[in-house]
Structures are given as structure tokens and as C-alpha cells.
C-alpha atoms as a PDB file:
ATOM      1  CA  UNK A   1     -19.915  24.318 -15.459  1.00  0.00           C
ATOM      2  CA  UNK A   2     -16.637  23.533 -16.872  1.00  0.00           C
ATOM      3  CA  UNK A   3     -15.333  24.570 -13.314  1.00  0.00           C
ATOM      4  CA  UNK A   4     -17.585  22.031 -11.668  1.00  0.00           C
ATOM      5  CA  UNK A   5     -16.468  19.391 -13.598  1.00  0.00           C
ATOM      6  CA  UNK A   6     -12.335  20.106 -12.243  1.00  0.00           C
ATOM      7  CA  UNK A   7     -13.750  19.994  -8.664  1.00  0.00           C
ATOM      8  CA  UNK A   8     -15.451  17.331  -9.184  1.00  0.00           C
ATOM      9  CA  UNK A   9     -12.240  15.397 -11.017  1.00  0.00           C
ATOM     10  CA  UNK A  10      -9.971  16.621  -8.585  1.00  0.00           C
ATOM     11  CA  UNK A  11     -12.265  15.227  -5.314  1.00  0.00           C
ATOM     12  CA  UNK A  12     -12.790  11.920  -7.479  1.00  0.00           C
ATOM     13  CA  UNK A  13      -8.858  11.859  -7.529  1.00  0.00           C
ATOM     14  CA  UNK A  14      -8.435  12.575  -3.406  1.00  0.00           C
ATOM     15  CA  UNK A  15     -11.301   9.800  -2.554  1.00  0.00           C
ATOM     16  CA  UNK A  16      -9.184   7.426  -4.644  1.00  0.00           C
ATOM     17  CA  UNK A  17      -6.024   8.284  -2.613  1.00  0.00           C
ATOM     18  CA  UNK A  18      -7.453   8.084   0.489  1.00  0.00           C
ATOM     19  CA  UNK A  19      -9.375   4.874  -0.479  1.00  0.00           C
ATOM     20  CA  UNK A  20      -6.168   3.098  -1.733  1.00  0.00           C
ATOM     21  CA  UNK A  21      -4.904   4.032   1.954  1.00  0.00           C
ATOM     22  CA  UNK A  22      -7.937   2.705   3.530  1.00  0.00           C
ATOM     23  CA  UNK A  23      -7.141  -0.832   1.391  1.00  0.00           C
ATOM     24  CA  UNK A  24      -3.397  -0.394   2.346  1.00  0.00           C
ATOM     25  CA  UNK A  25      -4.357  -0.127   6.301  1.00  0.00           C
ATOM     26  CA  UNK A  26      -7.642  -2.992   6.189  1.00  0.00           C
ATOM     27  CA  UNK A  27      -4.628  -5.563   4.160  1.00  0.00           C
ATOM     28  CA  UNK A  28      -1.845  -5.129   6.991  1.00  0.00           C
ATOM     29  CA  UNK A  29      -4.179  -6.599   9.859  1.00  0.00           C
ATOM     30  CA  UNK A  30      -6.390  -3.412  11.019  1.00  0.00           C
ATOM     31  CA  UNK A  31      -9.537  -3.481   9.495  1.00  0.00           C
ATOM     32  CA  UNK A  32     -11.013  -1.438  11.507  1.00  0.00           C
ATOM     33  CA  UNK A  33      -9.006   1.337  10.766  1.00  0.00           C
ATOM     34  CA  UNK A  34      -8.939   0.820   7.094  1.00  0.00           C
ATOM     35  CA  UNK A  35     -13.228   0.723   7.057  1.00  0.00           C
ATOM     36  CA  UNK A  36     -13.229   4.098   8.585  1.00  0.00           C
ATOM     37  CA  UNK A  37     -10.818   5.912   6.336  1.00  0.00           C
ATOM     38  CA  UNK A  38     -12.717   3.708   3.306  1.00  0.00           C
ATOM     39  CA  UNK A  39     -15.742   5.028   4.863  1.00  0.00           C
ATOM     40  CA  UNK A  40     -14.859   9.203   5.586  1.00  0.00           C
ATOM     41  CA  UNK A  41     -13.570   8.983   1.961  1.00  0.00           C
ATOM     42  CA  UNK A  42     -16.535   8.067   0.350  1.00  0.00           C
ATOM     43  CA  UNK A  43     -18.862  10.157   2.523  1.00  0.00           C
ATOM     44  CA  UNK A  44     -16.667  13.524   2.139  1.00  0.00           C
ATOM     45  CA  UNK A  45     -16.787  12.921  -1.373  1.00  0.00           C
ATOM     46  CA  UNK A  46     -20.411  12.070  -1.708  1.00  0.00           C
ATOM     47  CA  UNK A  47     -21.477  15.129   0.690  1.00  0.00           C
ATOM     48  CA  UNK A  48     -18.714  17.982  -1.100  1.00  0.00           C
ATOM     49  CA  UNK A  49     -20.206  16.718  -5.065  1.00  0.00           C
ATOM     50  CA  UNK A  50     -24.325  16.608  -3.347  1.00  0.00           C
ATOM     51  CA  UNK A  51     -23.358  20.347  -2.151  1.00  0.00           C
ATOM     52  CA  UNK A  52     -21.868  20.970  -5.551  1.00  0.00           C
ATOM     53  CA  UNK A  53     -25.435  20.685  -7.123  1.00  0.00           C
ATOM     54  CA  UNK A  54     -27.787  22.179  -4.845  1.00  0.00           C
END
């Protein structure tokens, strides 16, 4: 469990990276490209922690 809980941390920690980027890229004029990183971020996360638990 404990072992879990440092994956899950530690994939927290890489969405927030890659988010940040996404916000970096959207705020110099190509929104586009900074929804689709924001957007593979969030769903790698959510699908990598939802395979965690099943």
C-alpha cells in the first residue's frame, strides 16, 4: 500500500509538470497546443492511478 501511495505521489508530481507546460504553451499564443498537453496530462494520470486500483 505504502508503495501505491509513492506511485501515486510521484505521477501527481509529473501531471503537474506537464500541466504547468501545457499553461506555459496555451499563455504564449498556441492554445491549441497547450489544451492537448493539459489534456494527455490529466488523462495519463487519471488512466495509470484507475489501473492502480483495479
Amino acid at each position: 500500500m505504502a508503495g501505491n501511495i509513492i506511485i501515486v505521489v510521484f505521477l501527481v508530481w509529473i501531471c503537474i509538470y506537464s500541466f504547468s507546460f501545457g499553461v506555459y504553451t496555451w499563455k504564449n499564443n498556441n492554445w491549441f497546443g497547450g489544451l492537448v498537453v493539459i489534456l494527455i496530462s490529466l488523462v495519463s494520470l487519471l488512466l495509470q492511478i484507475t489501473m492502480m486500483f483495479l
